[in-house]
C-alpha atoms as a PDB file:
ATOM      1  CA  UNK A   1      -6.860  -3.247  15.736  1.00  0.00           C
ATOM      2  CA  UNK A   2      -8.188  -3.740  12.120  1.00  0.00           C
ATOM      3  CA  UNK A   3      -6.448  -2.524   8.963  1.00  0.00           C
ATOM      4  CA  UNK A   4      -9.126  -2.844   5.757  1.00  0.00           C
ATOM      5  CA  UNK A   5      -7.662  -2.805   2.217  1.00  0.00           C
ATOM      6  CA  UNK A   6      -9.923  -2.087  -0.674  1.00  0.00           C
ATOM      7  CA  UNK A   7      -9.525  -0.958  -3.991  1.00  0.00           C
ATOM      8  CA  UNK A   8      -7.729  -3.733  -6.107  1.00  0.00           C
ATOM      9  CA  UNK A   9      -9.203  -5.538  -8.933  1.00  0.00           C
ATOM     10  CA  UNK A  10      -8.461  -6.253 -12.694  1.00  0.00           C
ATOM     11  CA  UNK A  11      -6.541  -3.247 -14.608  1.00  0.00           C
ATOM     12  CA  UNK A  12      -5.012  -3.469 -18.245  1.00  0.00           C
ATOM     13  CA  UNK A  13      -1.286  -2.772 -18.481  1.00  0.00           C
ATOM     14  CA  UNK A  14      -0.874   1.466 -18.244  1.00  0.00           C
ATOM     15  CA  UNK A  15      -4.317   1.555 -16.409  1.00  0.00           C
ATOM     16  CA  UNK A  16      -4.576   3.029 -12.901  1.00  0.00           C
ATOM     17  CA  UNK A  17      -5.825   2.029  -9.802  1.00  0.00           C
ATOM     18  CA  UNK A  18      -6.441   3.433  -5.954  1.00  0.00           C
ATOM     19  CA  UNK A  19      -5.937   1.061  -3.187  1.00  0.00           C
ATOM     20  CA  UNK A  20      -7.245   2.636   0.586  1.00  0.00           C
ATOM     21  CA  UNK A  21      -6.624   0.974   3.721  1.00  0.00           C
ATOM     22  CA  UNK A  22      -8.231   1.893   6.448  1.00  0.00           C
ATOM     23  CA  UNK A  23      -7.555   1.898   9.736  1.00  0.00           C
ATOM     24  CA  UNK A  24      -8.937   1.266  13.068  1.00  0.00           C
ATOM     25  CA  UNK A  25      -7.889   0.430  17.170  1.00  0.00           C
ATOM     26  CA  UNK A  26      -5.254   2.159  17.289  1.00  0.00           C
ATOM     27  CA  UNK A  27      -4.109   6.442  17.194  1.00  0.00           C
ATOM     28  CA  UNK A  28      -3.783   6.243  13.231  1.00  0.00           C
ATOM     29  CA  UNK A  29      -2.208   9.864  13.060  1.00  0.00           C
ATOM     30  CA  UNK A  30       1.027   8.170  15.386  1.00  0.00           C
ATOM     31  CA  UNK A  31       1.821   5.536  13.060  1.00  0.00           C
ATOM     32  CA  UNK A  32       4.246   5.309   9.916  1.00  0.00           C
ATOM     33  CA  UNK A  33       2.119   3.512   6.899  1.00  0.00           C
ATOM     34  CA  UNK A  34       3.528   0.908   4.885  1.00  0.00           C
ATOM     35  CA  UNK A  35       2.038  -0.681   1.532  1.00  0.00           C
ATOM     36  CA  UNK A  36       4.102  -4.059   0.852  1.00  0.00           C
ATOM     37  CA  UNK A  37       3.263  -6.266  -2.243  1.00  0.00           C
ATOM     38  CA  UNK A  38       3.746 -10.246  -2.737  1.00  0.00           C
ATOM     39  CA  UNK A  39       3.270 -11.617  -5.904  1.00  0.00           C
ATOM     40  CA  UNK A  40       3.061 -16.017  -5.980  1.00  0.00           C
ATOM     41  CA  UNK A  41       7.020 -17.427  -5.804  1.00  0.00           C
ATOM     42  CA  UNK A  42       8.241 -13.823  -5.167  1.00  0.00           C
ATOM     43  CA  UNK A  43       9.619 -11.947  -2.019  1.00  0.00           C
ATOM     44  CA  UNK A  44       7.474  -9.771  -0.092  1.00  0.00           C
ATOM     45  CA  UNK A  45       8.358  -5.989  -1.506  1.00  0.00           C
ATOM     46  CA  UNK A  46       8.139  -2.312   0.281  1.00  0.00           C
ATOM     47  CA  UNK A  47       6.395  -0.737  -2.253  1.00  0.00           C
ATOM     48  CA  UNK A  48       6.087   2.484  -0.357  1.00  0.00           C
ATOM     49  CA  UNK A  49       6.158   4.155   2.822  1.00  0.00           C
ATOM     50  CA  UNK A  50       4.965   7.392   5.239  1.00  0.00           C
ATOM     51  CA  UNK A  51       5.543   9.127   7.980  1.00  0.00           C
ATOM     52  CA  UNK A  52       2.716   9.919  10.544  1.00  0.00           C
ATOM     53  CA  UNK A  53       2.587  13.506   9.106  1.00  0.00           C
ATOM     54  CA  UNK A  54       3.131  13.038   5.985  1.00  0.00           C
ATOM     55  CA  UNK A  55       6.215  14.275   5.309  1.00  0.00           C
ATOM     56  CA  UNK A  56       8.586  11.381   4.733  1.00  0.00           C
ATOM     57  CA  UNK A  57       7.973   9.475   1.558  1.00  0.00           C
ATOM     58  CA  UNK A  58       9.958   6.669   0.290  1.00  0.00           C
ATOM     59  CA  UNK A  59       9.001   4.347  -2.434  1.00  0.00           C
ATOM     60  CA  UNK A  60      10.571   1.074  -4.184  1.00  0.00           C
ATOM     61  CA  UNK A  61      12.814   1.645  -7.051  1.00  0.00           C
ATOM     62  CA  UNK A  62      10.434  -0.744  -9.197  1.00  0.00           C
ATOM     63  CA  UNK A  63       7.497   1.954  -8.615  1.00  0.00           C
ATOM     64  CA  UNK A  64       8.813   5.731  -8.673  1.00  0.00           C
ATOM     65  CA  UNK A  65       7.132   8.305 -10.459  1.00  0.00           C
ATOM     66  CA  UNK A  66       3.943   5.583 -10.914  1.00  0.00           C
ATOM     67  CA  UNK A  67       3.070   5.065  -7.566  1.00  0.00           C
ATOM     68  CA  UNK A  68       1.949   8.008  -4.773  1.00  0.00           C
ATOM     69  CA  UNK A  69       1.297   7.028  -1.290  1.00  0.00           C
ATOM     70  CA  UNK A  70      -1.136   9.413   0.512  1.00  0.00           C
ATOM     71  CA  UNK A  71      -3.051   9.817   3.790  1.00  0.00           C
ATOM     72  CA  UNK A  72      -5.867  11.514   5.720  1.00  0.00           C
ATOM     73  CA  UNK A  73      -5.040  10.807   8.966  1.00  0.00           C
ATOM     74  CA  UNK A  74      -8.762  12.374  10.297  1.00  0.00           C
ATOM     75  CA  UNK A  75     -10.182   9.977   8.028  1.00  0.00           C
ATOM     76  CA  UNK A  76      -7.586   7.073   9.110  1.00  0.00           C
ATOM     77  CA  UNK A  77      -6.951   5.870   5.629  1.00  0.00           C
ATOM     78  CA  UNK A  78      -3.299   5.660   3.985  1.00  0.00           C
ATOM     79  CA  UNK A  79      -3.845   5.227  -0.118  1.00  0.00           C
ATOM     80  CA  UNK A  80      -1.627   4.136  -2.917  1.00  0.00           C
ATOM     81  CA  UNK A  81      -2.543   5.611  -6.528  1.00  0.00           C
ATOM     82  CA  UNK A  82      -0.800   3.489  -8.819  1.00  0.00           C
ATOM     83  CA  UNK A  83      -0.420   4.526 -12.466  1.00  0.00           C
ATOM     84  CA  UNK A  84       1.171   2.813 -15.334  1.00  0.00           C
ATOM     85  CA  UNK A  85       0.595  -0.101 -13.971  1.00  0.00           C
ATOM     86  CA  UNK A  86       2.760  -2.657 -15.684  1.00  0.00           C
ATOM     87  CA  UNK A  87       2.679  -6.880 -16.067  1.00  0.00           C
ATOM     88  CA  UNK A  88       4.774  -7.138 -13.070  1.00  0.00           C
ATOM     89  CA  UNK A  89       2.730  -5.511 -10.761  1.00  0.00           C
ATOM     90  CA  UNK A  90       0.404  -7.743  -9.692  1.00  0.00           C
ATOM     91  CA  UNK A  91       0.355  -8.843  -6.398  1.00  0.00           C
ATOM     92  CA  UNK A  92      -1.662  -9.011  -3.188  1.00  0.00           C
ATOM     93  CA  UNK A  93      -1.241  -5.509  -1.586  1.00  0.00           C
ATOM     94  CA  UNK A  94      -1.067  -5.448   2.172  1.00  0.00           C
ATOM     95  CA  UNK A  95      -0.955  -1.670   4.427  1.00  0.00           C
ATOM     96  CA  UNK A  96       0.834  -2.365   7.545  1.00  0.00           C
ATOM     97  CA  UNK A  97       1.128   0.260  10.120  1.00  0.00           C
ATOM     98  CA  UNK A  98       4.066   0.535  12.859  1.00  0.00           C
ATOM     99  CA  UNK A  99       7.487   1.863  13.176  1.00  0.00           C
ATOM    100  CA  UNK A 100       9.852  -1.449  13.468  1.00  0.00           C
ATOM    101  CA  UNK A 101      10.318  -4.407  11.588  1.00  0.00           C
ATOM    102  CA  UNK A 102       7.143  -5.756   9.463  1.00  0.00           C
ATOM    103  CA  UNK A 103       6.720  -8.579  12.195  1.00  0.00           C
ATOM    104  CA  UNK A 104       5.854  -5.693  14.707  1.00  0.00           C
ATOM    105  CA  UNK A 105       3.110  -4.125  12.382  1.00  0.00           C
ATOM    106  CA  UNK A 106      -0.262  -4.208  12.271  1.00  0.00           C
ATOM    107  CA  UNK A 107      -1.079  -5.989   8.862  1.00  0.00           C
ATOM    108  CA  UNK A 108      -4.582  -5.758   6.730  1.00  0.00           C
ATOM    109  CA  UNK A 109      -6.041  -8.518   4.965  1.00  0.00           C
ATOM    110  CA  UNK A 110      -4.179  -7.463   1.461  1.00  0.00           C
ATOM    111  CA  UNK A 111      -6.422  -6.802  -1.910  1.00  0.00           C
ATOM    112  CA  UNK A 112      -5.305  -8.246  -5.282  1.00  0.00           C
ATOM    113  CA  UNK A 113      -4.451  -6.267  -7.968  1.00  0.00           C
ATOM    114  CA  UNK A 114      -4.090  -8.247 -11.545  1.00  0.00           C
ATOM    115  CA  UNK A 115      -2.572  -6.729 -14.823  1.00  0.00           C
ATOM    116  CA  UNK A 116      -4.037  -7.966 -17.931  1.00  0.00           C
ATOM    117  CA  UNK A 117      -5.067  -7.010 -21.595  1.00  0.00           C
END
């Protein structure tokens, strides 16, 4: 099972950014997709979350209406286009995929995503 993030990198504050994870091992179209954030000296956050068809969305409070959480389940990638990105945003960026608790997912390798001017 291997989960591959890609995407982050340096952004100015109100810049945009897609991060892709991709996915392999496992039947990607079964699995609900997760994209958690942890910035240094801060709790782990659910940034956003969806269901294996796509039709359940939920997001963090901290990122609705910037952040959209998308897949392409024949191409086994979940995304997250971020928007508006803001000072407290940065963080590593991990997908998970699995249905229970975030100690029973599959986790990727997480991609860094910095704010700055």
């Amino acid at each position: 099972v291997q989960l591959v993030e890609s995407g982050g990198g340096l952004v100015q504050p109100g810049g945009s950014l897609r991060l892709s994870c991709t996915a392999s091992g496992f039947t990607f179209r079964n699995y609900l997709m997760r994209w958690y954030r942890q910035a240094p000296g801060r709790e782990r956050e659910l940034v956003a979350a969806m269901s294996p068809g796509g039709g359940l969305l939920d997001y963090a409070d901290s990122v609705k209406g910037r952040f959209t959480i998308s897949r392409d389940n024949p191409r086994n990638t979940v995304y997250l286009q971020m928007t508006s990105l803001k000072p407290e945003d940065p963080s590593v960026y991990f997908c998970t995929a699995g249905h229970g608790p975030p100690s029973q997912n599959y986790w990727g390798q997480g991609t860094q995503v910095t704010v700055s001017s």
